[in-house]
PDB file of N, CA and C in Angstrom:
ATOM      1  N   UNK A   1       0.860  -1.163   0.000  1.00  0.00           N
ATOM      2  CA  UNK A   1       0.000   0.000   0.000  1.00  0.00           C
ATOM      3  C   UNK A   1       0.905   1.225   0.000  1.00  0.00           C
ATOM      4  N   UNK A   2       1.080   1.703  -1.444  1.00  0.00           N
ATOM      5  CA  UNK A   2       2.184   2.830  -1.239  1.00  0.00           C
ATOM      6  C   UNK A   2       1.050   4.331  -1.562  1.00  0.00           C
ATOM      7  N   UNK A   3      -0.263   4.218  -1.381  1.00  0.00           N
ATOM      8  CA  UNK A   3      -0.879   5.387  -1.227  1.00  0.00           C
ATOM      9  C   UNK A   3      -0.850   6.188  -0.005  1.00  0.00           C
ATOM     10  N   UNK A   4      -0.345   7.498  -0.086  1.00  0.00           N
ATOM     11  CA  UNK A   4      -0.175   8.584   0.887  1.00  0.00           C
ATOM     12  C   UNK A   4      -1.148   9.155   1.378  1.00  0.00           C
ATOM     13  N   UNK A   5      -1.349  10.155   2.456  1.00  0.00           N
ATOM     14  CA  UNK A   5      -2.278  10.520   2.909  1.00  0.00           C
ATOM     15  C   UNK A   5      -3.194  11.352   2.251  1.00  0.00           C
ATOM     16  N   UNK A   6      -2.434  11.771   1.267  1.00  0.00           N
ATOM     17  CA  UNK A   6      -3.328  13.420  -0.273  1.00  0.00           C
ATOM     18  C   UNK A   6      -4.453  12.173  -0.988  1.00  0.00           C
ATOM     19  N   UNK A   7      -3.807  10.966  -1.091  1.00  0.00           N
ATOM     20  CA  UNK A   7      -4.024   9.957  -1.758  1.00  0.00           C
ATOM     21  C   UNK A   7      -5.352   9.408  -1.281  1.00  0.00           C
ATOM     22  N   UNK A   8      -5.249   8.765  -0.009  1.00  0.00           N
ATOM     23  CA  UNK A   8      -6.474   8.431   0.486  1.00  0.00           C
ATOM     24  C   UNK A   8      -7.698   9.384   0.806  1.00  0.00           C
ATOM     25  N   UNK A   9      -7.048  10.579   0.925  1.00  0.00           N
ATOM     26  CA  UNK A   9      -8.098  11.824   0.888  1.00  0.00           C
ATOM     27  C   UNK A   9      -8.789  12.544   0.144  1.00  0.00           C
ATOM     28  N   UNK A  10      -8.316  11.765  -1.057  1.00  0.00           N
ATOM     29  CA  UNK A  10      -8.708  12.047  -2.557  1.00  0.00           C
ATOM     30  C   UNK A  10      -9.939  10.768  -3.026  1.00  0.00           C
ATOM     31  N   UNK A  11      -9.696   9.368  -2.524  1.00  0.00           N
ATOM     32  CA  UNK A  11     -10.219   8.558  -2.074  1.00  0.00           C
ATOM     33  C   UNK A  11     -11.305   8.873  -1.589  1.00  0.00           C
ATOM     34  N   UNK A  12     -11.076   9.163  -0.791  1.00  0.00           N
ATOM     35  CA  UNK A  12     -12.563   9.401   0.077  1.00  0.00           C
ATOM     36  C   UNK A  12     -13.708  10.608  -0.395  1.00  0.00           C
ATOM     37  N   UNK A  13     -12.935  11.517  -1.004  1.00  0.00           N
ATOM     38  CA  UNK A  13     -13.845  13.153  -1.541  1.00  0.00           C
ATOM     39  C   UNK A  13     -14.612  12.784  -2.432  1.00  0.00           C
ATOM     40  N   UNK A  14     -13.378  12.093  -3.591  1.00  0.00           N
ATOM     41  CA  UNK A  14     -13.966  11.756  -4.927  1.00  0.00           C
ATOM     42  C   UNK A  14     -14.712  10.581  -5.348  1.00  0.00           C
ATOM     43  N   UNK A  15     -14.047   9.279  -5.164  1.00  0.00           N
ATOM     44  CA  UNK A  15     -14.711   8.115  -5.070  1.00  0.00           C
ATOM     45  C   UNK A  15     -15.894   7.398  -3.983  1.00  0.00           C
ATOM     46  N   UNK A  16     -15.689   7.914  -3.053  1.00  0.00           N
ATOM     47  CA  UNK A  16     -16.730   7.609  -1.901  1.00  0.00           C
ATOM     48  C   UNK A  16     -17.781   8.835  -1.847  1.00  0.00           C
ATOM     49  N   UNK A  17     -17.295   9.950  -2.036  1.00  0.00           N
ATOM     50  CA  UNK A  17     -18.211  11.105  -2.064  1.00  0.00           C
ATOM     51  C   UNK A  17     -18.732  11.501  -0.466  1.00  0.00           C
ATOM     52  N   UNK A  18     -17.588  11.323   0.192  1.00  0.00           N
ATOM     53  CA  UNK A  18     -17.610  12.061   1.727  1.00  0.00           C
ATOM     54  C   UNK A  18     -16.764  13.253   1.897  1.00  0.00           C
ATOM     55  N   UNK A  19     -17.079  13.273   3.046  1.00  0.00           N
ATOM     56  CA  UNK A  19     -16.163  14.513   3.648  1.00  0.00           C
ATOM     57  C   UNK A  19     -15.675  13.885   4.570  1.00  0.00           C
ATOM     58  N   UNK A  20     -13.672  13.905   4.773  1.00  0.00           N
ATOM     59  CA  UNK A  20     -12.377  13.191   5.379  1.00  0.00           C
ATOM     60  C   UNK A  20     -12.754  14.061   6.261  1.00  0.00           C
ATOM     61  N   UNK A  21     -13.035  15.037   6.712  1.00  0.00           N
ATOM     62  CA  UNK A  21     -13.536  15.995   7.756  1.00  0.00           C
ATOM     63  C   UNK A  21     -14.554  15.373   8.728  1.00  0.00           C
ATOM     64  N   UNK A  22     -15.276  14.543   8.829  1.00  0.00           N
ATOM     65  CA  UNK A  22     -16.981  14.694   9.263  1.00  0.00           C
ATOM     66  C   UNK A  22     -16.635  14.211  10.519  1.00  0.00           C
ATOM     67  N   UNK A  23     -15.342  13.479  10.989  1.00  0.00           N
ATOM     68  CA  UNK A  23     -15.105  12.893  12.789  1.00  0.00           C
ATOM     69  C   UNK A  23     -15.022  11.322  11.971  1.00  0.00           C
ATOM     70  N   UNK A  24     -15.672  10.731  11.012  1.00  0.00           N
ATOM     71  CA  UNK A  24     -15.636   9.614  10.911  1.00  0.00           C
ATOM     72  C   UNK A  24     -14.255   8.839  10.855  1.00  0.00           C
ATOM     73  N   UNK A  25     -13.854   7.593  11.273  1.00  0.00           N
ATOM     74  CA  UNK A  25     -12.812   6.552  10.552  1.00  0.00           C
ATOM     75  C   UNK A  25     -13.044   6.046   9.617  1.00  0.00           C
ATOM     76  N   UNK A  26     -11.791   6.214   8.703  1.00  0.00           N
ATOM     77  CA  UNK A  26     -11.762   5.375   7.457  1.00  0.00           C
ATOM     78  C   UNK A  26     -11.043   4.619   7.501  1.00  0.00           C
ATOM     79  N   UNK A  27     -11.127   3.452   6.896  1.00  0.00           N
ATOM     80  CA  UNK A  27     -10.487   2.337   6.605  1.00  0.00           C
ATOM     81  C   UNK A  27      -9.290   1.686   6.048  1.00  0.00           C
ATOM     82  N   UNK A  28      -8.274   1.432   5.530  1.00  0.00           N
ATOM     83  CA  UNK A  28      -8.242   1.029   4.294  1.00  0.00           C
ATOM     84  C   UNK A  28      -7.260  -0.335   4.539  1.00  0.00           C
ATOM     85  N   UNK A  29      -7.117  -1.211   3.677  1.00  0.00           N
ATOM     86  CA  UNK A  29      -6.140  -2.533   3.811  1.00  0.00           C
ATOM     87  C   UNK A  29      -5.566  -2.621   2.517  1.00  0.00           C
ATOM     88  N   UNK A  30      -4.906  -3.297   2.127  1.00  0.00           N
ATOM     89  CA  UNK A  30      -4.197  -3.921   1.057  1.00  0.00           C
ATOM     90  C   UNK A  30      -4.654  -4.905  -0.113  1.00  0.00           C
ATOM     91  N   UNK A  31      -4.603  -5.497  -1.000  1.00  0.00           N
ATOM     92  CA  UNK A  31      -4.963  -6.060  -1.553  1.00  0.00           C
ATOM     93  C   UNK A  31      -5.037  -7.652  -0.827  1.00  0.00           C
ATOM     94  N   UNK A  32      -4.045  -7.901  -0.073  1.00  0.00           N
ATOM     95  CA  UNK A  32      -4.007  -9.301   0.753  1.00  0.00           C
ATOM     96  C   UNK A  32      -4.606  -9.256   2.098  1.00  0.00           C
ATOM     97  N   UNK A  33      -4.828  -8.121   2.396  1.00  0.00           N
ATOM     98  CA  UNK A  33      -4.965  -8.011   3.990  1.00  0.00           C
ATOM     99  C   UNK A  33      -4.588  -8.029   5.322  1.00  0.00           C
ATOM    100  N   UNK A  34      -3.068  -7.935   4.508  1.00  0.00           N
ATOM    101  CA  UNK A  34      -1.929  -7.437   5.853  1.00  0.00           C
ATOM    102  C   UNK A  34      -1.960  -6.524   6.579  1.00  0.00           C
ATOM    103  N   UNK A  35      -1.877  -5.455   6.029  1.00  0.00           N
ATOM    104  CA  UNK A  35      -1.566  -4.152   5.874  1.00  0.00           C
ATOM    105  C   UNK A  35      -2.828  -2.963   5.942  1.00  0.00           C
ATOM    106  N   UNK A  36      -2.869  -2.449   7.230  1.00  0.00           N
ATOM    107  CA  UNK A  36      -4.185  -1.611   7.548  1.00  0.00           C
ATOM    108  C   UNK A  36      -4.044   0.123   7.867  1.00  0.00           C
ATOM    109  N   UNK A  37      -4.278   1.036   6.868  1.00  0.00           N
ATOM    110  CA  UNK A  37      -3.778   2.424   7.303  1.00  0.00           C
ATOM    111  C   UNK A  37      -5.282   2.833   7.662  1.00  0.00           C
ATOM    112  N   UNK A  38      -5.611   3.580   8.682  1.00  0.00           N
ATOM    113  CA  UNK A  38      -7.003   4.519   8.432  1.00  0.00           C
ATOM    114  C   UNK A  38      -6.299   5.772   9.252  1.00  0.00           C
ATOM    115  N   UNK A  39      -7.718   6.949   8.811  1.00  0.00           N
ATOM    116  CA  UNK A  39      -7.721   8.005   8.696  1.00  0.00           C
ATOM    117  C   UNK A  39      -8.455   8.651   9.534  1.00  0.00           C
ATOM    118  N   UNK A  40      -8.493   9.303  10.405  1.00  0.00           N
ATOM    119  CA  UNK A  40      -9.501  10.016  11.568  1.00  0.00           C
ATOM    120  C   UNK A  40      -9.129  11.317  11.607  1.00  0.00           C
ATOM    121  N   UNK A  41     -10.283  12.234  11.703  1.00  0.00           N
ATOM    122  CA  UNK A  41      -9.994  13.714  11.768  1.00  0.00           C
ATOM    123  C   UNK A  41     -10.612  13.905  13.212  1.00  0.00           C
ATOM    124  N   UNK A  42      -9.280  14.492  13.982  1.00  0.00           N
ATOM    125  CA  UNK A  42      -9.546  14.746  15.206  1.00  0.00           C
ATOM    126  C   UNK A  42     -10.060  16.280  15.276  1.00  0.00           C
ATOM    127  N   UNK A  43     -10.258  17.243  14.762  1.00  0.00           N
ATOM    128  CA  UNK A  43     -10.473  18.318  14.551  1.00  0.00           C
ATOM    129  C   UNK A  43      -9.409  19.114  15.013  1.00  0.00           C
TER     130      UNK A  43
END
């Protein structure tokens, strides 16, 4: 998983159609399921 944080936040705006802002956790894993980054906006 060599996507960066601009990356997954781009992820989430454009393809999911949220706001990386709202307090929620996001997710994300790898294609195998090793490997787990998520994203939380603490304000």
């Amino acid at each position: 998983m060599y996507t960066g944080l601009d990356g997954l936040l781009a992820i989430i705006r454009y393809h999911l159609k949220l706001d990386p802002y709202d307090g929620s956790v996001y997710v994300f894993r790898d294609s195998v399921g090793s490997m787990l980054k998520y994203i939380e906006w603490g304000g």
